[in-house]
C-alpha atoms as a PDB file:
ATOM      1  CA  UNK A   1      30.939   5.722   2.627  1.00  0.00           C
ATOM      2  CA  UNK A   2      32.171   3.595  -0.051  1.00  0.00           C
ATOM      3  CA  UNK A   3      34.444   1.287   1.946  1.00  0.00           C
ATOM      4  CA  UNK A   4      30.996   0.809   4.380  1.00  0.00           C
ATOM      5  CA  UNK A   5      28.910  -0.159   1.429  1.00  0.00           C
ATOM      6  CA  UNK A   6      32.160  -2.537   0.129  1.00  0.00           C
ATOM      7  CA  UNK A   7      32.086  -4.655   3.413  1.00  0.00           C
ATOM      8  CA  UNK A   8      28.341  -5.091   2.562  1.00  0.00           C
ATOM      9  CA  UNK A   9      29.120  -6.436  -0.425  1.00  0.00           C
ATOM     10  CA  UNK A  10      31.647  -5.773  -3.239  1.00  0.00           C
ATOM     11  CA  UNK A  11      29.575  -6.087  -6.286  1.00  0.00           C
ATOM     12  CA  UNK A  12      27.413  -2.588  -4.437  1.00  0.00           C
ATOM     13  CA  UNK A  13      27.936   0.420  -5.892  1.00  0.00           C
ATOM     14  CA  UNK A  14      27.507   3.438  -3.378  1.00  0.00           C
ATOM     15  CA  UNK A  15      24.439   5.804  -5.101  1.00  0.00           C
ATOM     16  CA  UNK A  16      24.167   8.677  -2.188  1.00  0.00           C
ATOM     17  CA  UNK A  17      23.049   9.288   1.547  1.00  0.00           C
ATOM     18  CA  UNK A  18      21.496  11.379   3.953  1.00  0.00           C
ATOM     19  CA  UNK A  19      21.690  12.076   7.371  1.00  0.00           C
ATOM     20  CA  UNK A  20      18.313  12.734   9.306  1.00  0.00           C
ATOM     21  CA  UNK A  21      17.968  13.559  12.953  1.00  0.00           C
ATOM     22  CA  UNK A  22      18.639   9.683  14.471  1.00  0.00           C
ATOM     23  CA  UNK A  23      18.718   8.126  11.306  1.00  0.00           C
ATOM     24  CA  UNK A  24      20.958   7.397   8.390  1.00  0.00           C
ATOM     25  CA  UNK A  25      19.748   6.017   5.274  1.00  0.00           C
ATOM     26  CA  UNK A  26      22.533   4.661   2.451  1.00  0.00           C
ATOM     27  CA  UNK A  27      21.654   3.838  -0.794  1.00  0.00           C
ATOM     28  CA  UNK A  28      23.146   1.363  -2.793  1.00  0.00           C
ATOM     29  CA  UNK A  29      23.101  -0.574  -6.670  1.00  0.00           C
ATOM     30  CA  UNK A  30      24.349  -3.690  -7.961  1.00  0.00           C
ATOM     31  CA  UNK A  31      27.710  -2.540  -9.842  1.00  0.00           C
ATOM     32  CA  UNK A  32      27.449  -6.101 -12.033  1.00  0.00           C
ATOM     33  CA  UNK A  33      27.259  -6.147 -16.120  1.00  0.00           C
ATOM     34  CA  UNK A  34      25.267  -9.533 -16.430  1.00  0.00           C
ATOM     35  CA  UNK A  35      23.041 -11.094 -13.962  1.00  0.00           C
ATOM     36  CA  UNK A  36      22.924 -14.763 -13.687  1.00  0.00           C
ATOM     37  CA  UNK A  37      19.075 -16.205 -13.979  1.00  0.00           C
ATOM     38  CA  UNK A  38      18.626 -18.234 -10.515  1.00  0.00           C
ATOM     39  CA  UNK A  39      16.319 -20.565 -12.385  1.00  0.00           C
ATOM     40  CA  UNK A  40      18.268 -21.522 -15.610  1.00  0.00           C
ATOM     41  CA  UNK A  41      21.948 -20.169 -14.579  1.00  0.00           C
ATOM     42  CA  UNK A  42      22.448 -18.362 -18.194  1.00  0.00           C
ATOM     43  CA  UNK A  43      23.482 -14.621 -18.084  1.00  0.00           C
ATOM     44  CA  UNK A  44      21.158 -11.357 -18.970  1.00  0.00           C
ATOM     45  CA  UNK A  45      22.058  -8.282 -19.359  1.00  0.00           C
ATOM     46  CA  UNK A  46      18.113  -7.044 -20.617  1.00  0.00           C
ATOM     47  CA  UNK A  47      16.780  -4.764 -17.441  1.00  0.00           C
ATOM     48  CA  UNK A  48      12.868  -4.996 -17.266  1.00  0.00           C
ATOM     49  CA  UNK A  49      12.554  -2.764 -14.250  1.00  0.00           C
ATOM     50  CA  UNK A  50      14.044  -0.825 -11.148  1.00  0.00           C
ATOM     51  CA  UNK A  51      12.689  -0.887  -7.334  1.00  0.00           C
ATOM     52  CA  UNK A  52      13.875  -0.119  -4.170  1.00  0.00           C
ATOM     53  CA  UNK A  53      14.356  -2.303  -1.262  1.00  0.00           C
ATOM     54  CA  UNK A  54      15.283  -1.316   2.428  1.00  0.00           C
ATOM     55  CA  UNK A  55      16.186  -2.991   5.166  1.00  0.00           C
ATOM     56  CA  UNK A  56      17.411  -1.593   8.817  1.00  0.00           C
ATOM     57  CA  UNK A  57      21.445  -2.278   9.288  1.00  0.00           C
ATOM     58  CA  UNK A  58      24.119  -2.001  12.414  1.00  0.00           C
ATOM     59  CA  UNK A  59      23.911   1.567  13.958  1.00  0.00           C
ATOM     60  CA  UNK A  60      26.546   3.570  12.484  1.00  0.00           C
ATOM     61  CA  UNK A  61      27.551   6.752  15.193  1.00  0.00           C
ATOM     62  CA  UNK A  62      24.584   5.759  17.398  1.00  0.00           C
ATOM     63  CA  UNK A  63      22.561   6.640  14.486  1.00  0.00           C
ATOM     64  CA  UNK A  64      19.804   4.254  13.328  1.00  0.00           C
ATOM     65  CA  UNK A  65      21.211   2.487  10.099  1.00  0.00           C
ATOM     66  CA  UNK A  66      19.152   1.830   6.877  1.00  0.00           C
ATOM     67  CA  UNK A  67      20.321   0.283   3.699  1.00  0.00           C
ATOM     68  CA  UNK A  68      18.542   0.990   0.744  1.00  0.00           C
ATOM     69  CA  UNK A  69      19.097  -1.502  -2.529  1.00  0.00           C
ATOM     70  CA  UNK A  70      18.291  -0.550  -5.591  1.00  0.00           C
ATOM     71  CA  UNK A  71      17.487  -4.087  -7.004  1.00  0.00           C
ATOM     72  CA  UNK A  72      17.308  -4.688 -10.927  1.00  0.00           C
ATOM     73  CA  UNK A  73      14.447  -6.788 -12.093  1.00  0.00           C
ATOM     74  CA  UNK A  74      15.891  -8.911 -15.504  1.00  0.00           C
ATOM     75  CA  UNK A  75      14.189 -10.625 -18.147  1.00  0.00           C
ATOM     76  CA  UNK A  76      15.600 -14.043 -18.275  1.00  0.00           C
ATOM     77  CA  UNK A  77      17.129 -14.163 -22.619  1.00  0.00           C
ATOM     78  CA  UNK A  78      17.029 -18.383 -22.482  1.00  0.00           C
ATOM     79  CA  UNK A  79      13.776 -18.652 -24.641  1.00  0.00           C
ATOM     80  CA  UNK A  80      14.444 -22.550 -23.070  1.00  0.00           C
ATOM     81  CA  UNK A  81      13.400 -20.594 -19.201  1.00  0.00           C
ATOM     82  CA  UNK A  82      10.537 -21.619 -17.325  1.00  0.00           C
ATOM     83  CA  UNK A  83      11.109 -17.800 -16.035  1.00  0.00           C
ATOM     84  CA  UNK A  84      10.800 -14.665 -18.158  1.00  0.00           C
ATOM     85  CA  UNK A  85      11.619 -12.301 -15.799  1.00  0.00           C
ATOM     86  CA  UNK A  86      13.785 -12.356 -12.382  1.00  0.00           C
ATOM     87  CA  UNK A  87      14.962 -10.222  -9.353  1.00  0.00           C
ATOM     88  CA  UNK A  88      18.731  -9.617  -8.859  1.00  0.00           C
ATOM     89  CA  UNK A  89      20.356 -12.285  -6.605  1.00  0.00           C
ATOM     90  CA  UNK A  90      21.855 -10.508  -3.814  1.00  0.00           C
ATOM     91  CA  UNK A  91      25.378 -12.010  -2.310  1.00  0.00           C
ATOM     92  CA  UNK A  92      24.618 -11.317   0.908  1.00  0.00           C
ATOM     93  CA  UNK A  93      20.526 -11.831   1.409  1.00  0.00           C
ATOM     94  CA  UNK A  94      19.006 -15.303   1.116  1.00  0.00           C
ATOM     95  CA  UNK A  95      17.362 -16.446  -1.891  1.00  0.00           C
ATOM     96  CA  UNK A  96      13.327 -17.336  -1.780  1.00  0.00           C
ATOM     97  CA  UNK A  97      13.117 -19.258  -4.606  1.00  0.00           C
ATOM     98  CA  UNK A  98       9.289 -20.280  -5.844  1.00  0.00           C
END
């Protein structure tokens, strides 16, 4: 499952799965140290919160495929930030910046 979760993206860390009738649902975390703030571009390595976010994948086995990402929200440590807090970037989703 590892080497799945690595094609994804190889800063993913594979957490655990489970197979359900049709369905199989993966979840993953960010294996990175630091984030970089997408508003300032300094590190952080300060965790304000954990949530989950899903999204459906390729069928793996004929059997429905959903990712779910374990997504750090950081505070931002430049006092200088227009931001004080921010979401993990993911590599392989598309930013929405506001």
């Amino acid at each position: 499952m590892e080497e799945i979760v690595k094609l994804l993206d190889e800063n993913l860390e594979y957490v655990k799965h489970e197979v359900s009738g049709d369905r199989i649902t993966i979840w993953v975390k960010s294996a990175k140290k630091e984030v970089i703030c997408p508003y300032c571009g300094k590190p952080s390595k300060k965790v304000h919160s954990r949530y989950e976010r899903s999204f459906q994948d390729l069928p793996i086995q004929g059997k429905k495929t959903t990712i779910v990402v374990i997504r750090r929200k950081m505070f931002c440590e430049n006092k200088e930030c227009k931001k004080k807090t921010f979401a993990e970037p993911l590599d392989f989703v598309e930013q929405k910046f506001k």
